[in-house]
N, C-alpha and C. Protein backbone atom coordinates (compact mmCIF):
# COMPACT_ATOMS: atom_id res chain seq x y z
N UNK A 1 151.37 49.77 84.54
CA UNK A 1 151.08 50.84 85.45
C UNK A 1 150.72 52.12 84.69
N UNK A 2 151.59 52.07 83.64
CA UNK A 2 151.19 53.42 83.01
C UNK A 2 149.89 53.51 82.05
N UNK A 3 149.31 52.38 82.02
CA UNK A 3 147.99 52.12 80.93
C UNK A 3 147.01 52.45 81.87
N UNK A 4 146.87 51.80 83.10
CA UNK A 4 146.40 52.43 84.12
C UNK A 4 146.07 53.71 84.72
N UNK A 5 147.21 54.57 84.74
CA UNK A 5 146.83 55.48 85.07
C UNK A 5 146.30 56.57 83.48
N UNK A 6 146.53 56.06 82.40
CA UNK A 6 146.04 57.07 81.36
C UNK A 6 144.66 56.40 81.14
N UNK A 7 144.23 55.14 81.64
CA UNK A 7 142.66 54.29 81.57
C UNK A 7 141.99 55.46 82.59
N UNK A 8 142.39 55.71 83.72
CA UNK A 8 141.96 56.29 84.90
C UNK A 8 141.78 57.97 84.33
N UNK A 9 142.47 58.57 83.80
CA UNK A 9 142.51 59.99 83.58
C UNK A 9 141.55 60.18 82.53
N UNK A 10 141.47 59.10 81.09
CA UNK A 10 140.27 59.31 80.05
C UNK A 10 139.16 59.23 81.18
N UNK A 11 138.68 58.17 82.07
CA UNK A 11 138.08 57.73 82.50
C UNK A 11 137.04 59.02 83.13
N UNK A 12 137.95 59.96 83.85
CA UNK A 12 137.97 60.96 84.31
C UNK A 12 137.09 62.01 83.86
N UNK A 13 138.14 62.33 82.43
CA UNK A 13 137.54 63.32 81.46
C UNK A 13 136.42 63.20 80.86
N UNK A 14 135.83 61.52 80.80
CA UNK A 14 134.61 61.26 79.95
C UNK A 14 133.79 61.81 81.38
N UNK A 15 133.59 61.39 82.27
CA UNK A 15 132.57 61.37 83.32
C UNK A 15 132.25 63.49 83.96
N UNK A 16 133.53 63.64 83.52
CA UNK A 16 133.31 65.52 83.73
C UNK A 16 133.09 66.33 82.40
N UNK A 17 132.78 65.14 81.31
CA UNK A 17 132.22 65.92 80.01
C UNK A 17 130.46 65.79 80.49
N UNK A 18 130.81 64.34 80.73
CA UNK A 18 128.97 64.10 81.23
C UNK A 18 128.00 64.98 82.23
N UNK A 19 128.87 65.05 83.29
CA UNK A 19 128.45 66.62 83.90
C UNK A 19 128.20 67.59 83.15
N UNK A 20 129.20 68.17 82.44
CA UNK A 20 128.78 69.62 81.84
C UNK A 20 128.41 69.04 81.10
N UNK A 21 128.20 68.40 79.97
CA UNK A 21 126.79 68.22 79.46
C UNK A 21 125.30 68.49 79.88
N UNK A 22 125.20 67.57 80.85
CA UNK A 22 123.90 67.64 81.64
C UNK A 22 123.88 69.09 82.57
N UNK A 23 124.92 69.57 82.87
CA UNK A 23 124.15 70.84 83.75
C UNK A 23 124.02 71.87 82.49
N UNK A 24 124.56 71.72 81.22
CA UNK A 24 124.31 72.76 80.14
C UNK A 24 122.97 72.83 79.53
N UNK A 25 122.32 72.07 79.30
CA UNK A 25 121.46 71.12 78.97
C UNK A 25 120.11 72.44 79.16
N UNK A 26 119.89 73.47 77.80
CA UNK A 26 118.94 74.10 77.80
C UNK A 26 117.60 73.38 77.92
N UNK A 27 116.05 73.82 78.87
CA UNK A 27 114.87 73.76 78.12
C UNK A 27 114.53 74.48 76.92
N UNK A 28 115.60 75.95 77.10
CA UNK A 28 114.59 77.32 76.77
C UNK A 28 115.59 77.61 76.01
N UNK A 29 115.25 78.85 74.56
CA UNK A 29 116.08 79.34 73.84
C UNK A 29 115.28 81.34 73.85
N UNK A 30 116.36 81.96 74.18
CA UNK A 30 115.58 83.57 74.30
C UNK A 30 114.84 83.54 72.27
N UNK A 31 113.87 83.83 71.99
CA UNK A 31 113.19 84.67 70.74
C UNK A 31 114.55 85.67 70.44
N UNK A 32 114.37 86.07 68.99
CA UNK A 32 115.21 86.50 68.21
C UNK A 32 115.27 88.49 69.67
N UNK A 33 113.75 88.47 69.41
CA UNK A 33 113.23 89.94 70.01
C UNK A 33 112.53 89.62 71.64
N UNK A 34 113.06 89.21 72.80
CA UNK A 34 112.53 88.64 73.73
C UNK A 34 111.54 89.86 74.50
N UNK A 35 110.64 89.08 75.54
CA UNK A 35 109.65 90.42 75.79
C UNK A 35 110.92 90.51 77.32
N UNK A 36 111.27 91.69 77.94
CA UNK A 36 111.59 91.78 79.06
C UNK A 36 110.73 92.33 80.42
N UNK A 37 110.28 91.38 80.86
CA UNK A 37 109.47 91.49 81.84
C UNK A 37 109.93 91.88 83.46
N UNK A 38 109.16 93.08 83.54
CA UNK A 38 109.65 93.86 84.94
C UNK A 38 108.65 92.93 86.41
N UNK A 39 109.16 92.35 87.53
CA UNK A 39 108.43 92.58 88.48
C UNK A 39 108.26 93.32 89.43
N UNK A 40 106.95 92.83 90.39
CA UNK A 40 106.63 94.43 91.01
C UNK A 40 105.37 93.54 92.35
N UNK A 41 105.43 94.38 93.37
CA UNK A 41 104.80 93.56 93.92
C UNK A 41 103.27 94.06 93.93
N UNK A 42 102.31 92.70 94.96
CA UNK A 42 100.79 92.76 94.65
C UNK A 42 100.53 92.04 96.05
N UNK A 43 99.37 92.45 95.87
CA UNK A 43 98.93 92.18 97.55
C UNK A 43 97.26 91.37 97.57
N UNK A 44 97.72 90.37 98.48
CA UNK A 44 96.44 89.48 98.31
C UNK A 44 95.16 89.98 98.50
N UNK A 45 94.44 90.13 97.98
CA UNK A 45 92.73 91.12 98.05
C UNK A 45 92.24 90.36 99.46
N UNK A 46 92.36 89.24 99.92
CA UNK A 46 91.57 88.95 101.29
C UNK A 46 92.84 89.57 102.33
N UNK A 47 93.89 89.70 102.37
CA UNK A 47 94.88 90.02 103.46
C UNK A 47 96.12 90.65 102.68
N UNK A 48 96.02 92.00 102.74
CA UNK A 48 97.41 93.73 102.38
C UNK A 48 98.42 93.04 103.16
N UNK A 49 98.72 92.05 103.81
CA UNK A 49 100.00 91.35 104.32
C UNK A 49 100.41 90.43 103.72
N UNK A 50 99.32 89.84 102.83
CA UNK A 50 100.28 88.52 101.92
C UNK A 50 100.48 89.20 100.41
N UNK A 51 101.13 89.57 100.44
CA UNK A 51 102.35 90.03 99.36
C UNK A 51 102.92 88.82 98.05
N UNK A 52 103.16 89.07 96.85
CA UNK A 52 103.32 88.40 95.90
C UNK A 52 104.43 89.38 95.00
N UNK A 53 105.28 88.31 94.54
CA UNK A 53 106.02 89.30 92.99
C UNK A 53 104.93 88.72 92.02
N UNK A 54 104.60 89.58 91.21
CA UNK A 54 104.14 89.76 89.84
C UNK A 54 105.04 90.08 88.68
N UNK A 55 104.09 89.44 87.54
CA UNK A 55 104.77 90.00 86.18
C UNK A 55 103.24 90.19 85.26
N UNK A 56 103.29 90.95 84.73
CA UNK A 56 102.05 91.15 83.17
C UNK A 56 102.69 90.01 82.32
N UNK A 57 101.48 89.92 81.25
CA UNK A 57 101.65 89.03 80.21
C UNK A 57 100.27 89.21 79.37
N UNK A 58 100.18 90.08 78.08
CA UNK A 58 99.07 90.04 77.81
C UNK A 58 97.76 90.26 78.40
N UNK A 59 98.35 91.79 79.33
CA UNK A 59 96.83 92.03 80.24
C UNK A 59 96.60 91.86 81.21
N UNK A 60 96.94 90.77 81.08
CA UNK A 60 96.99 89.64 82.92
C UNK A 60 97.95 89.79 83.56
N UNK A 61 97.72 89.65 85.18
CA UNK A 61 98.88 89.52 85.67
C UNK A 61 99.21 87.98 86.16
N UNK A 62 100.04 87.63 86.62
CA UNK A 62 100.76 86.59 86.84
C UNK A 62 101.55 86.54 88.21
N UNK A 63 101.39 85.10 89.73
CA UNK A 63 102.27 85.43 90.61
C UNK A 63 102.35 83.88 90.53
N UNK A 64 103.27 83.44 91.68
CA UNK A 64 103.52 82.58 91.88
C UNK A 64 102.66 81.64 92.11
N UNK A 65 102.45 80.08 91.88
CA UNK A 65 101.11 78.79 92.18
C UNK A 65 101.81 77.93 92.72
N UNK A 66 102.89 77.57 92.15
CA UNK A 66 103.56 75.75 92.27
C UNK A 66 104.69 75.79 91.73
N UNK A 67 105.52 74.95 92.14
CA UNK A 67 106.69 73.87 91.12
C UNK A 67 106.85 72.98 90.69
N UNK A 68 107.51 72.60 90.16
CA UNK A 68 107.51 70.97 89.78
C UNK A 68 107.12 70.23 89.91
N UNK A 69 106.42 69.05 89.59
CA UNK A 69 106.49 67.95 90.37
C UNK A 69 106.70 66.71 89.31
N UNK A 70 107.55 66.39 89.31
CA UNK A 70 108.35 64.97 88.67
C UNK A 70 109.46 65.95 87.77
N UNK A 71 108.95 65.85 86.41
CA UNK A 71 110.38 66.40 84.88
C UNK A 71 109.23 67.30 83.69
N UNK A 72 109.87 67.84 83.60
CA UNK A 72 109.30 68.63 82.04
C UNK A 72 110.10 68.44 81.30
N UNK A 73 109.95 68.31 79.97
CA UNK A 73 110.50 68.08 79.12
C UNK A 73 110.40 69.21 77.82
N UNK A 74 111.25 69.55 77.31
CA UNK A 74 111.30 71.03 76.03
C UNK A 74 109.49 70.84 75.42
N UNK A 75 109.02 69.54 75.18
CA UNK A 75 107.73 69.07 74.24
C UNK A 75 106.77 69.77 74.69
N UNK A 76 106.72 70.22 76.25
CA UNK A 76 106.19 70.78 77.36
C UNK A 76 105.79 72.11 77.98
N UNK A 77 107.29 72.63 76.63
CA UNK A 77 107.19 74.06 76.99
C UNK A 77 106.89 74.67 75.27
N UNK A 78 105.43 75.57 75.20
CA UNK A 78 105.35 75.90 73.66
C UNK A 78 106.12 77.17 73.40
N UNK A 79 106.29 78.36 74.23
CA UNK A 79 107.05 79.55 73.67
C UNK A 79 107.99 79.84 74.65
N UNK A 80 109.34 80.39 74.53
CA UNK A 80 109.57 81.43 75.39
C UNK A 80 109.26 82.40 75.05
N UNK A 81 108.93 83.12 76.13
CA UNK A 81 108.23 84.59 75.62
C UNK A 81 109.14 85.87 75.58
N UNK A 82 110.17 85.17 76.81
CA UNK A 82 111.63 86.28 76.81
C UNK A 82 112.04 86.25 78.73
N UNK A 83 112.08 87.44 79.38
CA UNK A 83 113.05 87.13 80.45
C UNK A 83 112.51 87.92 81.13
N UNK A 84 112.91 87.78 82.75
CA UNK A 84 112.72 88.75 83.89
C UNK A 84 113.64 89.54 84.09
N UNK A 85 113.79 90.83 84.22
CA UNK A 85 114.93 91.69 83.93
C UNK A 85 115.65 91.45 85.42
N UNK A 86 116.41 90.84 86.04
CA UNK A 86 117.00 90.67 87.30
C UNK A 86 118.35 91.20 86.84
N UNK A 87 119.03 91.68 86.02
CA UNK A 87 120.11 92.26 86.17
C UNK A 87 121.14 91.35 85.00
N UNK A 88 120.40 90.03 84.80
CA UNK A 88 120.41 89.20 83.69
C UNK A 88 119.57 88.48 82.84
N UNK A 89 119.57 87.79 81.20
CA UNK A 89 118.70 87.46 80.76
C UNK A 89 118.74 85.73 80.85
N UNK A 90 118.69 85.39 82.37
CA UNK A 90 118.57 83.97 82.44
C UNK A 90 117.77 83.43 83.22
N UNK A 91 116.21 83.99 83.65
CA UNK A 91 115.24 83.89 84.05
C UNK A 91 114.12 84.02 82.85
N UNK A 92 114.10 82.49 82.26
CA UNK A 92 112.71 82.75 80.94
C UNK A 92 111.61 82.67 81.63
N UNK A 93 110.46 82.81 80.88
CA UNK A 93 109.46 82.84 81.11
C UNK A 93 108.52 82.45 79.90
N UNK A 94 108.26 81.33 79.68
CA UNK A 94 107.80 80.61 78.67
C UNK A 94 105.92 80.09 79.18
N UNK A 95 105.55 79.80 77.67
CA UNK A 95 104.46 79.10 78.14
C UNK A 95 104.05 77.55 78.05
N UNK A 96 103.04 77.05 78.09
CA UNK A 96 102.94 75.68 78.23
C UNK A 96 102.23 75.09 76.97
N UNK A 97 102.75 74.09 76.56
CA UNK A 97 101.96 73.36 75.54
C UNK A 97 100.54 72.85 75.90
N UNK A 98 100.47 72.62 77.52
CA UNK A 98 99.17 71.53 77.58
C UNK A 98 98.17 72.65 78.18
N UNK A 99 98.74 74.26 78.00
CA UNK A 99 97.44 75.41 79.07
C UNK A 99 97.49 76.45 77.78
N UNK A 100 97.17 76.18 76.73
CA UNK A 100 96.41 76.42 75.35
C UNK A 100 95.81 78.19 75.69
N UNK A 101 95.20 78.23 77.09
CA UNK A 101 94.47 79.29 77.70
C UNK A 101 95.49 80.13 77.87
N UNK A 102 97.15 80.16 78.59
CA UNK A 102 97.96 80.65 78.76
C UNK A 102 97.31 81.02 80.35
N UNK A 103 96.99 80.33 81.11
CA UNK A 103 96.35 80.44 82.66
C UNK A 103 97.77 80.48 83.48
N UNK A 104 98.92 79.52 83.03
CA UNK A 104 100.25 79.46 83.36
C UNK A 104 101.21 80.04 83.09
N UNK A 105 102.03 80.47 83.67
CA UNK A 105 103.52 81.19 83.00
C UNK A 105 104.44 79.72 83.46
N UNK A 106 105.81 79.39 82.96
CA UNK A 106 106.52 78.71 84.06
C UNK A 106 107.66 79.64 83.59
N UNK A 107 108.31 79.47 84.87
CA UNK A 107 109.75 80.49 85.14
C UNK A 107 111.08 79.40 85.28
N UNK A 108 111.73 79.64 84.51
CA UNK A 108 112.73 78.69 83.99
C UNK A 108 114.08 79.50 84.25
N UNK A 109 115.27 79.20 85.48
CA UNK A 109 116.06 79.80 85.76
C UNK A 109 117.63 78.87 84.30
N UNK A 110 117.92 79.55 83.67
CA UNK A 110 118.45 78.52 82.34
C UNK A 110 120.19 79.05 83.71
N UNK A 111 120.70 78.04 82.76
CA UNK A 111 122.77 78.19 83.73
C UNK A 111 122.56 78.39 84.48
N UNK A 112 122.08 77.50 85.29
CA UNK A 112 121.92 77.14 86.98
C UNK A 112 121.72 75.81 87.15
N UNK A 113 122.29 75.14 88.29
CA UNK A 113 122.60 74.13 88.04
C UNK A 113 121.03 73.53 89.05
N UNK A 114 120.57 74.45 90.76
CA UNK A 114 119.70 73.94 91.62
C UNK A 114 118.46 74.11 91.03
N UNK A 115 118.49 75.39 90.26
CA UNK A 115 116.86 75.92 90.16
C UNK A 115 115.93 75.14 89.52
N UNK A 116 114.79 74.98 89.65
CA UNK A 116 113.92 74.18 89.23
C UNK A 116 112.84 75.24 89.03
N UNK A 117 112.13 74.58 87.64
CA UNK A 117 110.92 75.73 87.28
C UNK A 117 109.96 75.98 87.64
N UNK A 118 109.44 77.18 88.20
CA UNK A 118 108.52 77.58 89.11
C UNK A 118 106.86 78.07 87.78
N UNK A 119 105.98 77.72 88.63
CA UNK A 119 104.85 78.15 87.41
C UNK A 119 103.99 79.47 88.66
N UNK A 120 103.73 80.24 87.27
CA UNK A 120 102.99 81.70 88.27
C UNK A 120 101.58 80.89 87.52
N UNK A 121 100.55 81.60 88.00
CA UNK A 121 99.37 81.28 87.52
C UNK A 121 98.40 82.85 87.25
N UNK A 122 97.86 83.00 86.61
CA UNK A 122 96.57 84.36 86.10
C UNK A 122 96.04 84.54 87.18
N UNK A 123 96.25 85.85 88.02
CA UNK A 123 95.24 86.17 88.60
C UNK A 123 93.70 86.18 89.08
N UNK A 124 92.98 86.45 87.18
CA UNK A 124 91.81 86.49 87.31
C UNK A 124 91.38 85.23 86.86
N UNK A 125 92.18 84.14 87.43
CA UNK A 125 91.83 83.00 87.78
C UNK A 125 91.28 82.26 88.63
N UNK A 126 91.59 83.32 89.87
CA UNK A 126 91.39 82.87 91.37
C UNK A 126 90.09 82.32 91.26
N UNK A 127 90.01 81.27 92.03
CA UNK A 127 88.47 81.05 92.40
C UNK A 127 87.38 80.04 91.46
N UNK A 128 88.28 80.24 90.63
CA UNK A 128 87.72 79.06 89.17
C UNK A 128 88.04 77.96 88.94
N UNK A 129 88.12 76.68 88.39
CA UNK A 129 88.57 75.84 88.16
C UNK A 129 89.06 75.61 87.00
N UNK A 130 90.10 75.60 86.71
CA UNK A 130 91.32 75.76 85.61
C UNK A 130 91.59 74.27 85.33
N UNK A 131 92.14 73.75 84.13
CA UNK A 131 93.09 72.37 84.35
C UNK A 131 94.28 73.12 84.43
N UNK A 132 95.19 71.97 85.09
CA UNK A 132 96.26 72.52 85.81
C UNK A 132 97.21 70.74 85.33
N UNK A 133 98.20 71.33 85.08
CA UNK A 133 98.85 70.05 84.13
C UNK A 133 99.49 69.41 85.46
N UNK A 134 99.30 68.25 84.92
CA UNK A 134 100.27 67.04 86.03
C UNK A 134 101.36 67.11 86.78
N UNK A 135 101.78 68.15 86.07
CA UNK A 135 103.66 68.27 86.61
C UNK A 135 103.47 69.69 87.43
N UNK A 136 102.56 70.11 87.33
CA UNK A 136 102.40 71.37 88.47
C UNK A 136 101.88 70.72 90.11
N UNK A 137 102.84 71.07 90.78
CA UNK A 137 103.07 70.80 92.11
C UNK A 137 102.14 72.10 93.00
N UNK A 138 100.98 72.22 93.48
CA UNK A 138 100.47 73.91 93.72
C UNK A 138 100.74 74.33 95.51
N UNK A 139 101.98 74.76 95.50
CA UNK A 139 102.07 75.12 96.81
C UNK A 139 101.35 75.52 98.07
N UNK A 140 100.29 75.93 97.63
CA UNK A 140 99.36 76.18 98.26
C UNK A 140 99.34 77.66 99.18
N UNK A 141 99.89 78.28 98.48
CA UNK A 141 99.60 79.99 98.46
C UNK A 141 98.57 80.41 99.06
N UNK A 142 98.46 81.45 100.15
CA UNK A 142 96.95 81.65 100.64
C UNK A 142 96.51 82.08 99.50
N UNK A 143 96.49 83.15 98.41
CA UNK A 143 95.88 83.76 97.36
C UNK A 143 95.55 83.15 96.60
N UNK A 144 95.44 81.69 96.49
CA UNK A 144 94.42 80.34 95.75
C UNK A 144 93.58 80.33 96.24
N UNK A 145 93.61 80.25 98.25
CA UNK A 145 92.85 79.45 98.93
C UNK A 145 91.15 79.98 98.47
């Protein structure tokens, strides 16, 4: 009885290491000197009612396109660039290995267990035809359409 219940309690402890493992489980690491990026809002040029958060990045601005769609993997993501100033530094903002152009931001909420990474896309993109990597899901934002 008593092997039992100390089989049952390791048993326990291995399976709630495996959790926090996996919800610890960085993509992203902040740069030594991270950029801290302010947002701010922007307004769709066909309709002053559809509204967007923005961030700059090298000139450009940047709002929301898509999320996910299937897994990214660290191989996936080439820089972090640094963070969205929300009051903490656990909103990265990295770029992509396979958009060379930097047409993508993806927004990576790190110590959180629901969030899933959201990709903004370049502005003065609208209207062009971009490649747009596999794992981008594109919500379909009027300010694409």
């Amino acid at each position: 009885m008593k092997i039992k219940k100390i089989t049952t309690i390791f048993l326990a402890e291995i399976i709630m290491l495996v959790f926090v493992g996996c919800f610890n489980s960085s993509l992203t690491v902040l740069p030594s000197n991270p950029i801290v990026f302010t947002q701010y809002s922007v307004s769709n040029p066909k309709d002053v009612n559809d509204g967007y958060m923005a961030i700059d990045y090298k000139g450009r601005t940047y709002i929301p396109f898509g999320t996910l769609s299937g897994r990214i993997t660290k191989t996936e993501i080439n820089n972090c660039l640094g963070y969205i100033d929300d009051g903490t530094d656990n909103v990265h903002v990295c770029t992509l290995t396979a958009d060379p152009n930097e047409d993508f931001l993806v927004i990576i909420c790190e110590n959180t267990v629901m969030d899933q990474p959201t990709f903004w896309r370049a502005t003065d993109t609208a209207g062009q035809q971009i490649s747009i990597p596999g794992y981008i899901d594109d919500l379909g934002y009027d300010y694409w359409k």
